[in-house]
C-alpha atoms as a PDB file:
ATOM      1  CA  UNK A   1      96.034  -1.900  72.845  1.00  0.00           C
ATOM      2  CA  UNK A   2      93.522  -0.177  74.735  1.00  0.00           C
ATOM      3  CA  UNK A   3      91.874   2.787  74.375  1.00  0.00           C
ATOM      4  CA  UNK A   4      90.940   5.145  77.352  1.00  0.00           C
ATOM      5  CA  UNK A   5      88.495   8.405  76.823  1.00  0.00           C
ATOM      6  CA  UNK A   6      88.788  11.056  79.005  1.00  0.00           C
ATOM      7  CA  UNK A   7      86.372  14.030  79.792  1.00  0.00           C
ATOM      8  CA  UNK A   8      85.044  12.948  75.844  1.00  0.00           C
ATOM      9  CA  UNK A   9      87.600  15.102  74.137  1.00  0.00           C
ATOM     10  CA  UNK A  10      90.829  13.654  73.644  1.00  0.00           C
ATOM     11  CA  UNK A  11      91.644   9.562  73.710  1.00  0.00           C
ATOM     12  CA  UNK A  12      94.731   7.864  75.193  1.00  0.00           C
ATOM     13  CA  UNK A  13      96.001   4.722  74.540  1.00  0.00           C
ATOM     14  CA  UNK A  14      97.959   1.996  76.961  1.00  0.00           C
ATOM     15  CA  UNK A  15     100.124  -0.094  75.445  1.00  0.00           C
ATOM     16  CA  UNK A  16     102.220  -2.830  76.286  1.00  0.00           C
ATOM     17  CA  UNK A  17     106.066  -2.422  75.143  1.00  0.00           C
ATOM     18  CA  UNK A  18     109.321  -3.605  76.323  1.00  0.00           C
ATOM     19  CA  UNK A  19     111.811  -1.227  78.494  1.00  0.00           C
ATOM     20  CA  UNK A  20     114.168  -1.327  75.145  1.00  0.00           C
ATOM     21  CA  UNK A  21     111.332   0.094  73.511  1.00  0.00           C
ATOM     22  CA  UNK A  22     110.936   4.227  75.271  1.00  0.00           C
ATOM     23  CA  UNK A  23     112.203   6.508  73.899  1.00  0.00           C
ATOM     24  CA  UNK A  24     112.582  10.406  75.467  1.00  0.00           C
ATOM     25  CA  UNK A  25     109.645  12.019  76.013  1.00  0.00           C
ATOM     26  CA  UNK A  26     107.540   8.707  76.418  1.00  0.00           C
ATOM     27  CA  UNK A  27     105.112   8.755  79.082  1.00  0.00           C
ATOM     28  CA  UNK A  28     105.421   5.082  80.814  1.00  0.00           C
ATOM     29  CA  UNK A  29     103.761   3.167  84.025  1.00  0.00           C
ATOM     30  CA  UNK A  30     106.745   1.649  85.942  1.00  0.00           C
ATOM     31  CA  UNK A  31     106.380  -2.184  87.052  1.00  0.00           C
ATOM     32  CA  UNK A  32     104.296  -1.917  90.388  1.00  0.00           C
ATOM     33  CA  UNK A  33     103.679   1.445  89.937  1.00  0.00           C
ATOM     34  CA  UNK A  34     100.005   3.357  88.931  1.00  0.00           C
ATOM     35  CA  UNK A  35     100.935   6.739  87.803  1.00  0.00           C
ATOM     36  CA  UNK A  36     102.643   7.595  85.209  1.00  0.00           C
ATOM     37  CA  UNK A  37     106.333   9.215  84.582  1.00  0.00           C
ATOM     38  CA  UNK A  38     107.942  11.197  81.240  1.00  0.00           C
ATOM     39  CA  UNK A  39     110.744  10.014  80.815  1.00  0.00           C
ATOM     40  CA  UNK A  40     113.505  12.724  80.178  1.00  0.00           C
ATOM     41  CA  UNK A  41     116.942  10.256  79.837  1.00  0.00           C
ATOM     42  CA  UNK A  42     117.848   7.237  78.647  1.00  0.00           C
ATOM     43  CA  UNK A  43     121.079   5.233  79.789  1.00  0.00           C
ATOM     44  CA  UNK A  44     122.461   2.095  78.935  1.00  0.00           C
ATOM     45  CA  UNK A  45     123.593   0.780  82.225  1.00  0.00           C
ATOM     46  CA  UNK A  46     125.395  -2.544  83.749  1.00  0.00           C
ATOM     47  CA  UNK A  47     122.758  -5.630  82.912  1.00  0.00           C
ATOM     48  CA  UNK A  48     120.074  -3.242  81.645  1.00  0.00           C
ATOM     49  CA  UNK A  49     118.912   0.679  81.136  1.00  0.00           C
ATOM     50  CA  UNK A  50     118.610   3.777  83.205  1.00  0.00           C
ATOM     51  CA  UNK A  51     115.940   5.884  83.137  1.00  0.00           C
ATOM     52  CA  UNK A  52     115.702   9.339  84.270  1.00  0.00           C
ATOM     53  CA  UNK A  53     111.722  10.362  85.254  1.00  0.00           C
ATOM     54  CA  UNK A  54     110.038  12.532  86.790  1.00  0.00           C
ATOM     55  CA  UNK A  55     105.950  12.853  87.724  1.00  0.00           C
ATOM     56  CA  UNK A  56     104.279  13.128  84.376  1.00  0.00           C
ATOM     57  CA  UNK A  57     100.863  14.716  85.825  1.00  0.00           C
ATOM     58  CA  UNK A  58     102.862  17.967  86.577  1.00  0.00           C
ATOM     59  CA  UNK A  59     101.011  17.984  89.726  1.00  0.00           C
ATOM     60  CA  UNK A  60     104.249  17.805  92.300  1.00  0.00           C
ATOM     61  CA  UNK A  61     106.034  20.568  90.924  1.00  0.00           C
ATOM     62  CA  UNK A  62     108.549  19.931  94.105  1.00  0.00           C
ATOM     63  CA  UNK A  63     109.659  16.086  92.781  1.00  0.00           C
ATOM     64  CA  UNK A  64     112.361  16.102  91.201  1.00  0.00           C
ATOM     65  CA  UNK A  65     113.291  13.904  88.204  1.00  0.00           C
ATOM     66  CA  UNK A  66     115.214  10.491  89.870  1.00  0.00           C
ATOM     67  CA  UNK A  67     116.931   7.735  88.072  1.00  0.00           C
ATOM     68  CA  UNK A  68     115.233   4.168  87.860  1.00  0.00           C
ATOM     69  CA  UNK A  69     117.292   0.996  86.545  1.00  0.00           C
ATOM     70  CA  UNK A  70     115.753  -1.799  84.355  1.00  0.00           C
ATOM     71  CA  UNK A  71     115.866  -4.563  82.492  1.00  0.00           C
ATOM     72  CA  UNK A  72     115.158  -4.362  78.756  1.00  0.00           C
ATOM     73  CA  UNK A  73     113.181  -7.363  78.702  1.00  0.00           C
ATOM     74  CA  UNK A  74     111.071  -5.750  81.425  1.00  0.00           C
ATOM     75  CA  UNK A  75     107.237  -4.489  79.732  1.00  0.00           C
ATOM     76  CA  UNK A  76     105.532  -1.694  80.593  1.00  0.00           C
ATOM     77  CA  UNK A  77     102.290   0.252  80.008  1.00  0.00           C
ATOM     78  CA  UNK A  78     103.088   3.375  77.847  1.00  0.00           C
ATOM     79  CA  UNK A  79     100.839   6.393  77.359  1.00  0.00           C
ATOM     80  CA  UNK A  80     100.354   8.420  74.205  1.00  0.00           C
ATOM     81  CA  UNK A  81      97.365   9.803  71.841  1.00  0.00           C
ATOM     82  CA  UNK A  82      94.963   8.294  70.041  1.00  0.00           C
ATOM     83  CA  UNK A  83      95.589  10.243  65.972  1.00  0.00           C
ATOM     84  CA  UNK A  84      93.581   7.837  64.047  1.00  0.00           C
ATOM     85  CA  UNK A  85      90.225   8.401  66.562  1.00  0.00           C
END
């Protein structure tokens, strides 16, 4: 796990989880991708899962959310608060 601080104030963690692993309202880093998504749906689809996501920095208010298939053995970087710092 690593920790990130930003601005001093709050700390944010990356971790490394499988695709099997989110759950709603997890904040991941797609394969090949550097910002970050909330996810809003979870699927189970043919030969793996469907996500539904949308921009997690809030900052393109005009994207709307779009589906994304993976496998669940596929790992990814997922974004959440630091409670015990």
């Amino acid at each position: 796990m690593k920790l990130i601080l930003l601005a001093d104030i709050v700390g944010f963690v990356d971790d490394v989880i499988s695709a099997g692993d989110v759950d709603v309202g997890d904040v991941i880093v797609l394969p090949d991708a550097e910002d970050a998504v909330l996810v809003s749906r979870i699927r189970l689809g043919q030969g793996g899962l469907i996500f539904t996501v949308a921009s997690a920095s809030g900052a393109s208010a005009t994207e709307e959310e779009r589906p994304v298939r993976l496998s669940a053995m596929i790992r990814l970087r997922k974004r959440g608060r630091d409670l015990a710092g």
